[in-house]
Protein backbone atom coordinates (compact mmCIF):
# COMPACT_ATOMS: atom_id res chain seq x y z
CA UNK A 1 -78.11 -57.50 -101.80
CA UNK A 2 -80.64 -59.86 -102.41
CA UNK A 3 -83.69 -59.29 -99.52
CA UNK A 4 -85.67 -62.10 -98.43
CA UNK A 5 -89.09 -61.82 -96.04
CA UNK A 6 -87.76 -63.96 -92.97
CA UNK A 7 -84.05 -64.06 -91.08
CA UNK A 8 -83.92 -67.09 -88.71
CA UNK A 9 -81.39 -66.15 -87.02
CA UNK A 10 -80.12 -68.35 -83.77
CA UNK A 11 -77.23 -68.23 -81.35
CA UNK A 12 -75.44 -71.92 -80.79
CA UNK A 13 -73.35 -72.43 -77.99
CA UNK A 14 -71.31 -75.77 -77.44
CA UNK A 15 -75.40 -77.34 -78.31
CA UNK A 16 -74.78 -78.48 -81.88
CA UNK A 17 -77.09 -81.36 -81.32
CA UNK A 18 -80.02 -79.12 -80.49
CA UNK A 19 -79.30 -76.34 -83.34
CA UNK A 20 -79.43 -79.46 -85.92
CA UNK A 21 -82.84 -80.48 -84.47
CA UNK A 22 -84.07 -76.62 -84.50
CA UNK A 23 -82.70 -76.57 -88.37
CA UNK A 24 -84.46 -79.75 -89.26
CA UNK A 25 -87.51 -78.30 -88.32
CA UNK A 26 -87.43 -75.07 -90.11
CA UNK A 27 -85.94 -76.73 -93.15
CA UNK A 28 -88.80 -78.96 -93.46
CA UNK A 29 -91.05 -75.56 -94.43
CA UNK A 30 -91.67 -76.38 -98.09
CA UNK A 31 -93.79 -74.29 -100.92
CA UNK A 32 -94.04 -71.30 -98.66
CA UNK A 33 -95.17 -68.14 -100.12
CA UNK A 34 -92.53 -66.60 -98.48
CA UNK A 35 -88.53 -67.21 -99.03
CA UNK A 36 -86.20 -67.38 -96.19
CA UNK A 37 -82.42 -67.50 -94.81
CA UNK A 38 -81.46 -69.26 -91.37
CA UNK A 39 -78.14 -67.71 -90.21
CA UNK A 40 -76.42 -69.72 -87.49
CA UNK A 41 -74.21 -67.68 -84.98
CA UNK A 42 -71.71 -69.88 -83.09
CA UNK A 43 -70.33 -68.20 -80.28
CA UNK A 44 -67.30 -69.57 -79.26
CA UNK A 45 -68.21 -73.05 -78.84
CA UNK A 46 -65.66 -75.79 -78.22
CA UNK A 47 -66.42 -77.51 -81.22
CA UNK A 48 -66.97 -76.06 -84.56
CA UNK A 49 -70.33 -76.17 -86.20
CA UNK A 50 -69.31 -75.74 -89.95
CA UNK A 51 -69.10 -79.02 -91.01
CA UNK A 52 -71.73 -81.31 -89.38
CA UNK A 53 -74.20 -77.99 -90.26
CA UNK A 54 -72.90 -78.05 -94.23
CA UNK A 55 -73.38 -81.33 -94.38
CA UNK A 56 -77.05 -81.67 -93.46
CA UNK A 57 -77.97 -78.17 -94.73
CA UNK A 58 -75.49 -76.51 -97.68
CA UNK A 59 -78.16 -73.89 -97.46
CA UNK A 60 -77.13 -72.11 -93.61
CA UNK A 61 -75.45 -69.69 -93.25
CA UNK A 62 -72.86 -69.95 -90.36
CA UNK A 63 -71.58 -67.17 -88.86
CA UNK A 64 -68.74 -67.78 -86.36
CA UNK A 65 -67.36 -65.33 -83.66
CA UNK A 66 -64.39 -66.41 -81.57
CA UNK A 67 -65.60 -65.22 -78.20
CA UNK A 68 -68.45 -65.73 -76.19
CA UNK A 69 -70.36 -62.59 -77.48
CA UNK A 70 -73.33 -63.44 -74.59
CA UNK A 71 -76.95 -63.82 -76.22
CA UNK A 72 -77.09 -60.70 -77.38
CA UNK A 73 -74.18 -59.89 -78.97
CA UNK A 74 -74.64 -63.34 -80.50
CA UNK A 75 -78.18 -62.20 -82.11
CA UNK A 76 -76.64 -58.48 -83.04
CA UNK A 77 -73.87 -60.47 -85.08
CA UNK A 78 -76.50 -62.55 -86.82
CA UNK A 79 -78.14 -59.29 -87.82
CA UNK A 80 -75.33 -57.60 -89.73
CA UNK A 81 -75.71 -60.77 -91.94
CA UNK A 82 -79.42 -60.77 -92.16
CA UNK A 83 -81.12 -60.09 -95.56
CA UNK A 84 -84.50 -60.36 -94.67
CA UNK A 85 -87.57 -57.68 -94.14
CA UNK A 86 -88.48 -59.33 -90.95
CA UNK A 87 -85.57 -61.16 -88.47
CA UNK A 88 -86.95 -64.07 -85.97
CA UNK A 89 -84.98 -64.71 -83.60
CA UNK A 90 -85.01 -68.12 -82.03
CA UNK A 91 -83.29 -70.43 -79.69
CA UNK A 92 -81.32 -72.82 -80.83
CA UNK A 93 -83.32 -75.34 -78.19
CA UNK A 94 -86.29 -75.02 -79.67
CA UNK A 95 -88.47 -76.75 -82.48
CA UNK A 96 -90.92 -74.74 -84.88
CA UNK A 97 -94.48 -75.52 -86.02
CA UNK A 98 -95.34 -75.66 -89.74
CA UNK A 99 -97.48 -72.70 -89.55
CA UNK A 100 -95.97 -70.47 -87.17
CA UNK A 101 -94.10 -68.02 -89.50
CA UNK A 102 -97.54 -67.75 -91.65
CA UNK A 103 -99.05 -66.88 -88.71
CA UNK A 104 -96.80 -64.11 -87.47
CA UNK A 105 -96.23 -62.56 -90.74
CA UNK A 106 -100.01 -62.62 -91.41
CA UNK A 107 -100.27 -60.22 -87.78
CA UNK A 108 -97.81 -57.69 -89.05
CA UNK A 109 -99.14 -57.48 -92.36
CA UNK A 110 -102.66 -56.63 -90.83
CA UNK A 111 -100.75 -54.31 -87.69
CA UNK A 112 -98.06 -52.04 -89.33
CA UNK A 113 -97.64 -50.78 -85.68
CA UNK A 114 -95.79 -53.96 -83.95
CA UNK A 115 -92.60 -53.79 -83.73
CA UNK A 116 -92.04 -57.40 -81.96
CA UNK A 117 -94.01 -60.18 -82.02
CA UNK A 118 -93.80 -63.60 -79.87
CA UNK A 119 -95.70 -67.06 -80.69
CA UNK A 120 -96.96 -68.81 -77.58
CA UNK A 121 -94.15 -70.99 -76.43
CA UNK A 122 -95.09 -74.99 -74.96
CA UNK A 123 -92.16 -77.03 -73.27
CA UNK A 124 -90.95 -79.54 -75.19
CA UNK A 125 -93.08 -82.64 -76.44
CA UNK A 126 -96.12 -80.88 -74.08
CA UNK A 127 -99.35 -78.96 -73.51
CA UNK A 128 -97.73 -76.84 -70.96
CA UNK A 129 -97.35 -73.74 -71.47
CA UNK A 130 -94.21 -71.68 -71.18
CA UNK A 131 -95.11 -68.51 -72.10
CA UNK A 132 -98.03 -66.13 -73.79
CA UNK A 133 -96.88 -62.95 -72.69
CA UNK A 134 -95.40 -61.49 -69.87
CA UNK A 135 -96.79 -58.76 -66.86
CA UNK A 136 -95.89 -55.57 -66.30
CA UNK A 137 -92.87 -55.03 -63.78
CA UNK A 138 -94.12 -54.13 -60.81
CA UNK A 139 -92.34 -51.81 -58.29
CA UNK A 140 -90.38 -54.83 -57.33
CA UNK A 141 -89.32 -55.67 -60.39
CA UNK A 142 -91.80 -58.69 -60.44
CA UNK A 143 -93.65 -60.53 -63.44
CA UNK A 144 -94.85 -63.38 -64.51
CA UNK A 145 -95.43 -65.68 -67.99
CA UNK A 146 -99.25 -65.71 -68.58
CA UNK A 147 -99.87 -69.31 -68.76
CA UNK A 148 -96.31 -70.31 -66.79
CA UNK A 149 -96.85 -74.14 -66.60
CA UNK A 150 -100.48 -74.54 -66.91
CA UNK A 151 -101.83 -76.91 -69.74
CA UNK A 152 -103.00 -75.41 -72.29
CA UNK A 153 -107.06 -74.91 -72.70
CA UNK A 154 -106.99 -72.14 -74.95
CA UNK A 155 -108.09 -69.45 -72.53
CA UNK A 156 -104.99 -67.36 -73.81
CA UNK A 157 -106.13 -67.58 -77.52
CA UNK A 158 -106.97 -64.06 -77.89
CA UNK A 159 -104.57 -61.83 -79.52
CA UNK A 160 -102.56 -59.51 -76.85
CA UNK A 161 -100.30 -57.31 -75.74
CA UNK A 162 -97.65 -58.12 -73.63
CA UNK A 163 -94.94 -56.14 -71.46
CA UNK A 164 -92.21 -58.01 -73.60
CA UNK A 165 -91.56 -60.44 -76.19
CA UNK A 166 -89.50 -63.61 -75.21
CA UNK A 167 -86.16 -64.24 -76.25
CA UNK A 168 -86.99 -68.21 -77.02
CA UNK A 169 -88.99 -66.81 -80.15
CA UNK A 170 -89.21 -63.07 -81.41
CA UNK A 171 -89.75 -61.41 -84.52
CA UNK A 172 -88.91 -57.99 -85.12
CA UNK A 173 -89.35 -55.87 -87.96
CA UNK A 174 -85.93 -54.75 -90.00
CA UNK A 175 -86.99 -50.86 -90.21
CA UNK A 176 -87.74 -51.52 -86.05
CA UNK A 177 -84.17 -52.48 -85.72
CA UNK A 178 -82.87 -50.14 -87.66
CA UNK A 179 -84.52 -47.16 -85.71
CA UNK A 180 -84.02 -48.49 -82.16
CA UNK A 181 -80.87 -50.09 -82.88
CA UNK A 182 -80.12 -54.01 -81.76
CA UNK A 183 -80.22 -55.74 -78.26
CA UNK A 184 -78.51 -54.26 -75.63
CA UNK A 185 -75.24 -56.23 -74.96
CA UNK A 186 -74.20 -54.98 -71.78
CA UNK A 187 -76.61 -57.52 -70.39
CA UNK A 188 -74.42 -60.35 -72.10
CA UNK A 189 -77.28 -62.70 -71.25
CA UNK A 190 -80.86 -62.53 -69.33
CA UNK A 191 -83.35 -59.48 -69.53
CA UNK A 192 -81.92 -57.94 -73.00
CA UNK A 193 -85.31 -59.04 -74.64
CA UNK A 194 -87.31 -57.38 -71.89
CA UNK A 195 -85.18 -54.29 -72.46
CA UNK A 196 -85.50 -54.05 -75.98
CA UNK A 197 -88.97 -54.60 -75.92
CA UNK A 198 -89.23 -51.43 -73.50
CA UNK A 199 -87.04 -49.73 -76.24
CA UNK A 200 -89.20 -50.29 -78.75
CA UNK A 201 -92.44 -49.41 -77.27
CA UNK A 202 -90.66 -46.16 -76.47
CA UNK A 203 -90.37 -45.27 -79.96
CA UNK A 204 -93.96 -45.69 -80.73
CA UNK A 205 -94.28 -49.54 -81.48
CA UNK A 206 -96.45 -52.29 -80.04
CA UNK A 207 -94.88 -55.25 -78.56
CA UNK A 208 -97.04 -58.71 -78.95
CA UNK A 209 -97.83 -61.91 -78.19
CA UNK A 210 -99.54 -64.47 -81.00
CA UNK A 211 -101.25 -67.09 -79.20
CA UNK A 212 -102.18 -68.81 -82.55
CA UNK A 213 -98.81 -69.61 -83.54
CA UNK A 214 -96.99 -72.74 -81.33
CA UNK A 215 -93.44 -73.10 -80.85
CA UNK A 216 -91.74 -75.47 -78.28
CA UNK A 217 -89.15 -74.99 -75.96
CA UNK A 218 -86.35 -77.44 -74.54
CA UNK A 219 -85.67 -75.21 -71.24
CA UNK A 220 -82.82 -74.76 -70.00
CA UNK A 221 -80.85 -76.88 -71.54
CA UNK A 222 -77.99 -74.55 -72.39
CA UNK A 223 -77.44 -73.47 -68.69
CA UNK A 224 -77.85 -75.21 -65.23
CA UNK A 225 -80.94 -74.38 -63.39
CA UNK A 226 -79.22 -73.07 -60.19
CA UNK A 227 -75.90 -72.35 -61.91
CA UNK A 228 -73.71 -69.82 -60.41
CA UNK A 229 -72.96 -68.49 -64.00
CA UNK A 230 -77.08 -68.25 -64.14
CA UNK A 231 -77.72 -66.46 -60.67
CA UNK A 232 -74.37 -63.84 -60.99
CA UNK A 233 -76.41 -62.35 -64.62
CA UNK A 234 -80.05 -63.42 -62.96
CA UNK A 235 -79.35 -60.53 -60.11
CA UNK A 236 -76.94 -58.10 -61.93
CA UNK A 237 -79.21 -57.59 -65.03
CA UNK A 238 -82.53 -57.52 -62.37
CA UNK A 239 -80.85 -54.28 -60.98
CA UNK A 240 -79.31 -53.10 -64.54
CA UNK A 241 -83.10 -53.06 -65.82
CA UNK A 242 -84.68 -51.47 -63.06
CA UNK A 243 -81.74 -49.13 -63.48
CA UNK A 244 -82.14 -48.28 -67.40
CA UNK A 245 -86.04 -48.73 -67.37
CA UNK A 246 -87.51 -47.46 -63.91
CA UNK A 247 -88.42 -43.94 -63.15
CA UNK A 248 -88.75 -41.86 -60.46
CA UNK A 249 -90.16 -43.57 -56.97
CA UNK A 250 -90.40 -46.87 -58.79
CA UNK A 251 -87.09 -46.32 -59.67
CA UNK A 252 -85.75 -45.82 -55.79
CA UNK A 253 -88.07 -48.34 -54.14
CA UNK A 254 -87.14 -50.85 -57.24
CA UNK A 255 -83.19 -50.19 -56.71
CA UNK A 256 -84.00 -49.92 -52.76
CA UNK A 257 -85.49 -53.50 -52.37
CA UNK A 258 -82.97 -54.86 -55.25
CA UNK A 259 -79.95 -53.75 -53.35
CA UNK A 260 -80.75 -54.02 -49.66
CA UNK A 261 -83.63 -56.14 -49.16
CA UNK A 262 -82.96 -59.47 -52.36
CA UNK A 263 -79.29 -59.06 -52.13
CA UNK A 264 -79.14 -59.51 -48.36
CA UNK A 265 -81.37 -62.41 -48.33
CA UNK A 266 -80.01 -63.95 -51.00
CA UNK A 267 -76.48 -63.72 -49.44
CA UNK A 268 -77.73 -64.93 -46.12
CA UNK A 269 -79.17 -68.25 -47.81
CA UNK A 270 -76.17 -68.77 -49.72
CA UNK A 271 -73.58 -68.28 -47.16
CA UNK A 272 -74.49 -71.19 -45.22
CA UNK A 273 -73.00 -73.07 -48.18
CA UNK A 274 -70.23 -70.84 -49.87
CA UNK A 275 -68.63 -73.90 -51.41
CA UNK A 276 -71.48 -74.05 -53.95
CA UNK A 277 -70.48 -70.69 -55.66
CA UNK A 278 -73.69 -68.71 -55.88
CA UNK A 279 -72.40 -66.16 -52.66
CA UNK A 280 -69.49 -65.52 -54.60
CA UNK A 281 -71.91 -64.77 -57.61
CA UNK A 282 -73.73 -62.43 -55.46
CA UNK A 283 -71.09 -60.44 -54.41
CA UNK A 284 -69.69 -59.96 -57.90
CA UNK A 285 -73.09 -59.26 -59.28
CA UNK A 286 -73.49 -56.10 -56.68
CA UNK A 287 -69.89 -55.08 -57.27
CA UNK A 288 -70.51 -55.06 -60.75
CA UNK A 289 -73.05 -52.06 -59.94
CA UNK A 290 -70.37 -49.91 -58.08
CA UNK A 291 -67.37 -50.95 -60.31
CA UNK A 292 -69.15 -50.20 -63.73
CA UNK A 293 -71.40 -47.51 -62.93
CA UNK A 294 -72.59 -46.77 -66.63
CA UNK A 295 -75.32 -48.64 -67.84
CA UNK A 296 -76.86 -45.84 -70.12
């Protein structure tokens, strides 16, 4: 097997005209000092990417799964054809800047101890910032983005920490992968990054947030804001993290408020219009908690 130093590796689903504007972008790196794959993943889209991506770039690899494998599944099947020493995985909705991957790989090679690593992340065409870094969950199972939709003045340029890594725009370290294993796909799609980041600071890594290297974000543009499809995952995985990553009375006030107090507002609200799907997606999201009980 011939290794490389970077793995792009992102998930397209029925958004071929966004993946060829994210591959335009990283194909325009030229006379890097590092050498690089980009392994598309399509999962399950109506329409098949192979020959529109061939076309413009001979040099993707294109990976392509039947089903819907959800965004992590998507990512772990990218891995198994990954080459490279470090993996980034990025949205398919999102553009690269010229220096980003310098950047990152220049924070690993000085901090042997990170095992995932985030660029700041603008919206599209913007100064806003989306993201540079995330809070702690509190007992409620509450965070925020640093930054979340403020322009950006720079106050965020210093190098940190953060609780996770965002699943726009992560790089993770092969060996990492290989000791904590891949994303967690019982999530199928929301929270997995913020779970695998908690998986890999458990086994002695550092999870961080470069706020030197720039990456923009289309947002979501794969799935409606106030979808159905987006609020059933939204509230199961909420609980399925608390769940897998809470302890003790954190744990019980955290599954407490989840269950009793969110759900039953949330089901309140939507039941004065039940025609709009989302108090179905409630319900189902619960059930999901009594009917599939392991989550370990």
């Amino acid at each position: 097997m011939k290794f490389v130093d970077v793995s792009f590796i992102t998930v397209n689903f029925n958004g071929l005209e966004d993946t060829i504007e994210l591959l335009s972008s990283i194909f325009k790196l030229e006379n890097k000092d590092y050498l690089y794959e980009v392994i598309v993943v399509d999962n399950g889209s109506n329409e098949d990417p192979n020959p529109l991506i061939h076309s413009k770039f001979p040099d993707a690899k294109v990976i392509k799964s039947d089903t819907n494998l959800g965004f992590a599944g998507g990512n772990n099947l990218g891995i198994k054809h990954a080459k490279g020493k470090y993996l980034f995985f990025i949205n398919n909705d999102t553009i690269i800047s010229d220096n980003l991957v310098d950047i990152l790989l220049q924070r690993f090679e000085e901090n042997d101890k990170i095992g995932m690593l985030s660029p700041k992340i603008k919206f599209y065409e913007t100064n806003i910032i989306q993201y540079a870094g995330f809070s702690p969950l509190n007992i409620l199972s509450r965070n925020f983005a640093y930054g979340n939709k403020k322009e950006d003045g720079h106050e965020y340029e210093n190098y940190l920490s953060t609780y996770a890594g965002h699943g726009a725009a992560m790089m993770v370290p092969r060996e990492v992968i290989e000791k904590v294993g891949g994303m967690p796909e019982l999530y199928f799609l929301y929270y997995e990054e913020l779970d695998w980041a908690q998986q890999i600071i458990r086994a002695g890594f550092e999870v961080k947030v470069e706020q030197k290297a720039i990456i923009y974000h289309k947002e979501s543009m794969s799935v409606g804001k106030n979808s159905p499809f987006k609020t059933y995952y939204m509230h199961r995985n909420r609980i399925l993290f608390v769940k897998r990553n809470f302890q003790g009375i954190k744990r019980v006030v955290g599954l407490f408020y989840l269950f009793f107090i969110v759900s039953t507002s949330k089901l309140m609200k939507s039941s004065f219009d039940r025609k709009n799907g989302h108090f179905r997606a409630y319900i189902n999201a619960i059930k999901w908690h009594f009917t599939k009980p392991k989550y370990e």
